[in-house]
Protein backbone atom coordinates (compact mmCIF):
# COMPACT_ATOMS: atom_id res chain seq x y z
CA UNK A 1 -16.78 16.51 8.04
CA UNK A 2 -13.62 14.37 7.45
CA UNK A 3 -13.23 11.50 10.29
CA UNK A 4 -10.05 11.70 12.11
CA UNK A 5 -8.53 8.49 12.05
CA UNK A 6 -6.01 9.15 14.99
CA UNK A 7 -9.32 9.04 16.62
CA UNK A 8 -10.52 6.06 15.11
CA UNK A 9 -7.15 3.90 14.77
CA UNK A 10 -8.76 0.71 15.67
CA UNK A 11 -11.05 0.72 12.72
CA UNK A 12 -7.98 0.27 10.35
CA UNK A 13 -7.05 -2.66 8.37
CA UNK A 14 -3.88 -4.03 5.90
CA UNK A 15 -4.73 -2.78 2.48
CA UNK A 16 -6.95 -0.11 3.52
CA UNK A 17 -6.10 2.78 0.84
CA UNK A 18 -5.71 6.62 1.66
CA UNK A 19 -4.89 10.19 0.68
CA UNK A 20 -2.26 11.45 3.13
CA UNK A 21 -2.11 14.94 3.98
CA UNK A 22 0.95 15.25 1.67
CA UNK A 23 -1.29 13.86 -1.59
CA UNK A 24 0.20 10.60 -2.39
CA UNK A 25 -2.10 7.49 -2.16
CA UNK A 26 -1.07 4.89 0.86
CA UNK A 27 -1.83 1.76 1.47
CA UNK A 28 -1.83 0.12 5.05
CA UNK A 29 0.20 -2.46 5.07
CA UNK A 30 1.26 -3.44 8.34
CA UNK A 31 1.34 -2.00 12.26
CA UNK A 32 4.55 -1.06 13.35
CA UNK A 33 5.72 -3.19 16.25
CA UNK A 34 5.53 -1.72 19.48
CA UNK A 35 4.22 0.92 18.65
CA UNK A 36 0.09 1.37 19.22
CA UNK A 37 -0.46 4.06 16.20
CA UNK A 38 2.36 3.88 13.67
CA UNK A 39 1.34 1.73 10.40
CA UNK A 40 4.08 0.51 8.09
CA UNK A 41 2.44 1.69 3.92
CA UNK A 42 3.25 1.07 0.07
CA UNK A 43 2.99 4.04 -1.88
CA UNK A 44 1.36 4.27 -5.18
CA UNK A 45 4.28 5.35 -7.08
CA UNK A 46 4.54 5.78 -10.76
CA UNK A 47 1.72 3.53 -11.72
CA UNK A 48 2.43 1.02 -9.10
CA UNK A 49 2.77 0.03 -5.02
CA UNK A 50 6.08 0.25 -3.89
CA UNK A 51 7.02 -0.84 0.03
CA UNK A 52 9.89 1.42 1.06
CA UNK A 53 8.92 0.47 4.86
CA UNK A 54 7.47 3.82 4.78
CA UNK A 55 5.89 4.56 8.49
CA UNK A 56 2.63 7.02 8.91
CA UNK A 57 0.67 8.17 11.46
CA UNK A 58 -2.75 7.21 11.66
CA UNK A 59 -3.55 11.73 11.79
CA UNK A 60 -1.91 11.71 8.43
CA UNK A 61 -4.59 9.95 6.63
CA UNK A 62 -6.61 12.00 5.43
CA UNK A 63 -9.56 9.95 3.14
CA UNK A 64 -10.21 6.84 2.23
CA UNK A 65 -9.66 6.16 -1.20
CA UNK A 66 -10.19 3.95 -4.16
CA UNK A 67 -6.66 1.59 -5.36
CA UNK A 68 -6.01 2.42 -8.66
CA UNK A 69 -4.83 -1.17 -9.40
CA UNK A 70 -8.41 -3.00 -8.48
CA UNK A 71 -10.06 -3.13 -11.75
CA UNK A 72 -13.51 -1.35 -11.98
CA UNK A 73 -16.51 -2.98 -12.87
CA UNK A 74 -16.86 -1.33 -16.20
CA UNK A 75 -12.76 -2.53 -16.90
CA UNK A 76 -12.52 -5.39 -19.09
CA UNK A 77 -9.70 -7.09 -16.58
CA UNK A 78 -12.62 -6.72 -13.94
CA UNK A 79 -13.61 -10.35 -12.72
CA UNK A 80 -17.06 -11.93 -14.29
């Protein structure tokens, strides 16, 4: 079952990565002031994070997924 994260909006952290319910990849950047839900994200766009100051709701999340810029363990850029 997926976790709602409307639900579970405290857990969530800057640079926390995402598929939102429209199928781009997010990444949590910062809470919107004044607001108690609202998260300011970068988009992974066209091989790269771009910040547009895009907001998203916390219900728009849909999983938590892996940044495609972190190298992976098998990568040769991957830290030793």
């Amino acid at each position: 079952m997926r976790q709602d994260w409307f639900e579970h909006r405290d857990e969530l952290e800057p640079d926390m990565v995402f598929r939102h319910r429209d199928g781009s990849l997010v990444m949590l950047d910062r809470p919107v002031p004044g607001d108690g839900t609202q998260w300011y994200v970068a988009e992974f766009w066209n091989g790269s994070w771009a910040w547009m100051d895009t907001i998203v709701e916390p219900g728009d999340l849909l999983e938590p997924a892996e940044d495609p810029k972190e190298p992976t363990p098998a990568s040769p850029m991957a830290p030793r």
